[in-house]
C-alpha atoms as a PDB file:
ATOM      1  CA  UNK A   1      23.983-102.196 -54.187  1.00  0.00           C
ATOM      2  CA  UNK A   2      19.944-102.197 -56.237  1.00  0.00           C
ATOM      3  CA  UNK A   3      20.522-100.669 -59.518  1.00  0.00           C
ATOM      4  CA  UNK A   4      18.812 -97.671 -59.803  1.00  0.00           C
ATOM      5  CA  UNK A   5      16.376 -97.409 -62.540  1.00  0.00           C
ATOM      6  CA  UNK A   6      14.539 -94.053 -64.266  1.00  0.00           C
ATOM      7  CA  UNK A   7      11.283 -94.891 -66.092  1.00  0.00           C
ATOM      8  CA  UNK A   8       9.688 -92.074 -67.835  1.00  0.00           C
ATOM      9  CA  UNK A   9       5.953 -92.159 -68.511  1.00  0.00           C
ATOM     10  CA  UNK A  10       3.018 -89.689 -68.676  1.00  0.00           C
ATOM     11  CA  UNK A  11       0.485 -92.597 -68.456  1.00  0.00           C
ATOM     12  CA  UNK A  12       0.398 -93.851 -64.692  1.00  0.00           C
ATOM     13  CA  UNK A  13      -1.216 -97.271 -65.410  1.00  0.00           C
ATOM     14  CA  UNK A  14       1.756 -98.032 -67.589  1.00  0.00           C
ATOM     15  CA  UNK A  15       4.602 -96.234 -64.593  1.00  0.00           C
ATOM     16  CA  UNK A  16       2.600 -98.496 -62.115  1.00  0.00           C
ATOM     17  CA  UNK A  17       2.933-101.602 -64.776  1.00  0.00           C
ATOM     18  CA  UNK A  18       6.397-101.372 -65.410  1.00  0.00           C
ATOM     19  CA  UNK A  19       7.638-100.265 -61.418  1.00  0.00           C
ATOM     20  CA  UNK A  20       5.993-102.987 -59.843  1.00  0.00           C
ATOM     21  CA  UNK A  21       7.259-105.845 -62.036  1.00  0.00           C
ATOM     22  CA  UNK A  22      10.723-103.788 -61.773  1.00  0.00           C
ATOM     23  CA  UNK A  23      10.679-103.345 -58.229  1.00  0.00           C
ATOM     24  CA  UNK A  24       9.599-107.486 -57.981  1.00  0.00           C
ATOM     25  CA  UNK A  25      12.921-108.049 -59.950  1.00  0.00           C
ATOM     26  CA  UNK A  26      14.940-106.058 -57.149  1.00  0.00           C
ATOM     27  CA  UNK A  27      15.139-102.591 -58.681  1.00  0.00           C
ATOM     28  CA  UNK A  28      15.384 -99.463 -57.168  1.00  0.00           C
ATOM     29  CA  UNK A  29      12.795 -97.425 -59.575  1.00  0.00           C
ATOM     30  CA  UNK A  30      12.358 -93.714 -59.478  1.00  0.00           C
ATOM     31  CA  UNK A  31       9.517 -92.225 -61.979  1.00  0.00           C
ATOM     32  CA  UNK A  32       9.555 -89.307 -63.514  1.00  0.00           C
ATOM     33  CA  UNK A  33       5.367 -88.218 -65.466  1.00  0.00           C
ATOM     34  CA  UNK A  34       7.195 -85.782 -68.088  1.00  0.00           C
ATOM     35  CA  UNK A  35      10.446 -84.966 -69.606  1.00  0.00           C
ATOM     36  CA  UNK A  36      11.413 -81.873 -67.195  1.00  0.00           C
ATOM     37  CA  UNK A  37      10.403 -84.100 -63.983  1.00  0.00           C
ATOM     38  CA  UNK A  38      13.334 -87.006 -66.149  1.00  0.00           C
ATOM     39  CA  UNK A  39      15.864 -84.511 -66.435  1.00  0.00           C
ATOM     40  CA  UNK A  40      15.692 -83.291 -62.774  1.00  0.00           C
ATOM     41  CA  UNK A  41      15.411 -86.926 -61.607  1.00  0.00           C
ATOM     42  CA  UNK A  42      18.574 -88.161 -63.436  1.00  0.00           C
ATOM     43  CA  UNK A  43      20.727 -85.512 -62.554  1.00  0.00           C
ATOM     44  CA  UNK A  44      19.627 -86.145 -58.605  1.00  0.00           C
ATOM     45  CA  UNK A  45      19.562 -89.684 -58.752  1.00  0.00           C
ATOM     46  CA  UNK A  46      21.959 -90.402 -61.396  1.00  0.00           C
ATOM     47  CA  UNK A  47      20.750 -94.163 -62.445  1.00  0.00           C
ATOM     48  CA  UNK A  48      21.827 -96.848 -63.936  1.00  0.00           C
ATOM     49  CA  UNK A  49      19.353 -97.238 -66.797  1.00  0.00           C
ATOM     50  CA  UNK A  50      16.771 -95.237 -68.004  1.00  0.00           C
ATOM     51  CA  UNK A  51      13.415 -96.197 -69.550  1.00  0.00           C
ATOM     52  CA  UNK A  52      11.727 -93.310 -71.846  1.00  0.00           C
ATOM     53  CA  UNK A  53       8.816 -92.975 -73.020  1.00  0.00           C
ATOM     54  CA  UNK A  54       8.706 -90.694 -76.464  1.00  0.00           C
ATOM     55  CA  UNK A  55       5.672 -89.014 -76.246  1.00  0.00           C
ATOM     56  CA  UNK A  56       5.161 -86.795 -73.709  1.00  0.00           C
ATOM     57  CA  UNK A  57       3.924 -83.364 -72.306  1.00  0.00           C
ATOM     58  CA  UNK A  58       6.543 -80.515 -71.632  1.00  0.00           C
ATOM     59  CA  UNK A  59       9.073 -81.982 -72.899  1.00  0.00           C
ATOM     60  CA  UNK A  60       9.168 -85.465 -75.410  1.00  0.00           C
ATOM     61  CA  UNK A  61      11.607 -88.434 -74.843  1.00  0.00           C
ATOM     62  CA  UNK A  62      14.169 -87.030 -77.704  1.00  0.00           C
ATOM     63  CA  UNK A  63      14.359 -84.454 -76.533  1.00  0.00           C
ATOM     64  CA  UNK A  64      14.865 -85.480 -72.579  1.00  0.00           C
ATOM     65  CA  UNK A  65      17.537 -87.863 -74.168  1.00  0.00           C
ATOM     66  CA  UNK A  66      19.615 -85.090 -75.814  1.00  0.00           C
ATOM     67  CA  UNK A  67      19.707 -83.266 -72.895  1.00  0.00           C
ATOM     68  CA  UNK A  68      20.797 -85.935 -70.717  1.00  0.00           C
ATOM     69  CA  UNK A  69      23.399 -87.047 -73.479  1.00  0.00           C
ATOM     70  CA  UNK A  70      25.244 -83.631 -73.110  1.00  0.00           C
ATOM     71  CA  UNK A  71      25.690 -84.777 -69.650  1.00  0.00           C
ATOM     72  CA  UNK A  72      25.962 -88.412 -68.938  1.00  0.00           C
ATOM     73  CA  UNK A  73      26.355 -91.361 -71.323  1.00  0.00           C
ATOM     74  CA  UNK A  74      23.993 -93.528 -68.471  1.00  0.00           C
ATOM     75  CA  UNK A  75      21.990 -96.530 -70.930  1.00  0.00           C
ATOM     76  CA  UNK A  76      18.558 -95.011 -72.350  1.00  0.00           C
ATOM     77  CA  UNK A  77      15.713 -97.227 -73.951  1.00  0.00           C
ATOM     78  CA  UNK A  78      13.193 -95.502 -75.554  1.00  0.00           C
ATOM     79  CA  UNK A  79       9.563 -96.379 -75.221  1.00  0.00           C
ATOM     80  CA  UNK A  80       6.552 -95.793 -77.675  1.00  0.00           C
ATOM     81  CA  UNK A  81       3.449 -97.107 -78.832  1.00  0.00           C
ATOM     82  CA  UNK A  82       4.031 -95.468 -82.158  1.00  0.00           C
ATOM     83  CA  UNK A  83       4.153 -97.973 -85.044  1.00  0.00           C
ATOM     84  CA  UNK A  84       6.915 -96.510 -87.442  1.00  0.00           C
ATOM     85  CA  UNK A  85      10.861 -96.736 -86.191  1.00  0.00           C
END
Protein backbone atom coordinates (compact mmCIF):
# COMPACT_ATOMS: atom_id res chain seq x y z
CA UNK A 1 0.00 0.00 0.00
CA UNK A 2 1.94 3.90 -1.25
CA UNK A 3 1.52 6.15 1.62
CA UNK A 4 -0.52 8.82 0.79
CA UNK A 5 0.93 12.18 1.15
CA UNK A 6 -0.90 15.96 1.31
CA UNK A 7 1.46 18.82 0.40
CA UNK A 8 0.04 22.19 0.71
CA UNK A 9 1.50 25.04 -1.34
CA UNK A 10 0.27 28.22 -3.10
CA UNK A 11 3.56 28.44 -5.11
CA UNK A 12 3.42 25.71 -7.98
CA UNK A 13 7.20 25.64 -8.70
CA UNK A 14 7.70 24.61 -5.12
CA UNK A 15 4.21 21.76 -5.30
CA UNK A 16 6.00 20.60 -8.57
CA UNK A 17 9.56 20.53 -6.53
CA UNK A 18 8.50 18.71 -3.70
CA UNK A 19 5.78 16.03 -5.74
CA UNK A 20 8.17 14.95 -8.13
CA UNK A 21 11.06 14.10 -5.78
CA UNK A 22 8.08 12.58 -3.53
CA UNK A 23 6.50 10.71 -6.14
CA UNK A 24 10.42 9.40 -7.23
CA UNK A 25 10.57 8.09 -3.56
CA UNK A 26 7.23 6.00 -4.15
CA UNK A 27 4.60 8.36 -2.74
CA UNK A 28 1.24 8.73 -3.55
CA UNK A 29 1.04 12.80 -3.45
CA UNK A 30 -2.16 14.73 -3.66
CA UNK A 31 -1.76 18.78 -3.70
CA UNK A 32 -3.84 20.99 -2.42
CA UNK A 33 -2.85 25.43 -3.79
CA UNK A 34 -4.69 26.87 -0.52
CA UNK A 35 -5.91 25.98 2.83
CA UNK A 36 -9.77 25.32 1.86
CA UNK A 37 -8.57 23.08 -1.28
CA UNK A 38 -6.16 21.09 2.18
CA UNK A 39 -9.06 20.71 4.22
CA UNK A 40 -11.33 19.22 1.47
CA UNK A 41 -8.41 17.06 0.27
CA UNK A 42 -7.67 15.47 3.70
CA UNK A 43 -10.98 14.73 4.64
CA UNK A 44 -11.42 12.84 0.97
CA UNK A 45 -8.21 11.35 0.88
CA UNK A 46 -7.41 10.99 4.41
CA UNK A 47 -3.34 10.70 4.20
CA UNK A 48 -0.78 9.64 5.90
CA UNK A 49 1.30 12.79 6.30
CA UNK A 50 0.73 16.14 5.51
CA UNK A 51 3.14 18.85 4.32
CA UNK A 52 1.88 22.64 4.98
CA UNK A 53 2.87 25.43 3.88
CA UNK A 54 2.05 28.58 6.42
CA UNK A 55 1.42 31.23 4.27
CA UNK A 56 -1.26 31.09 2.16
CA UNK A 57 -4.40 32.65 0.44
CA UNK A 58 -7.97 31.81 1.86
CA UNK A 59 -7.02 30.20 4.44
CA UNK A 60 -3.10 30.03 6.19
CA UNK A 61 -1.40 26.72 7.31
CA UNK A 62 -2.47 27.35 11.20
CA UNK A 63 -5.22 27.70 10.59
CA UNK A 64 -5.80 24.56 7.99
CA UNK A 65 -3.97 22.64 10.87
CA UNK A 66 -6.52 23.49 13.61
CA UNK A 67 -9.16 22.54 11.61
CA UNK A 68 -7.86 19.31 10.64
CA UNK A 69 -6.74 18.70 14.38
CA UNK A 70 -10.47 18.82 15.52
CA UNK A 71 -10.76 15.95 13.24
CA UNK A 72 -7.85 13.69 12.74
CA UNK A 73 -4.55 13.49 14.63
CA UNK A 74 -2.86 12.39 10.84
CA UNK A 75 1.26 13.80 11.15
CA UNK A 76 1.45 17.62 9.92
CA UNK A 77 4.84 19.45 9.06
CA UNK A 78 4.63 22.86 8.60
CA UNK A 79 6.41 24.68 5.85
CA UNK A 80 7.66 28.40 5.62
CA UNK A 81 10.17 30.54 4.30
CA UNK A 82 9.67 32.87 7.20
CA UNK A 83 12.83 33.35 9.29
CA UNK A 84 11.50 33.60 12.99
CA UNK A 85 10.05 30.13 14.74
Amino acid sequence: MEQRILLVDDEADILEFISYNLIREGYQVYTATNGKEAVAQAREVVPHLILLDVMMPVMDGWEVCKEIRAESDVPIIMLTAKGET
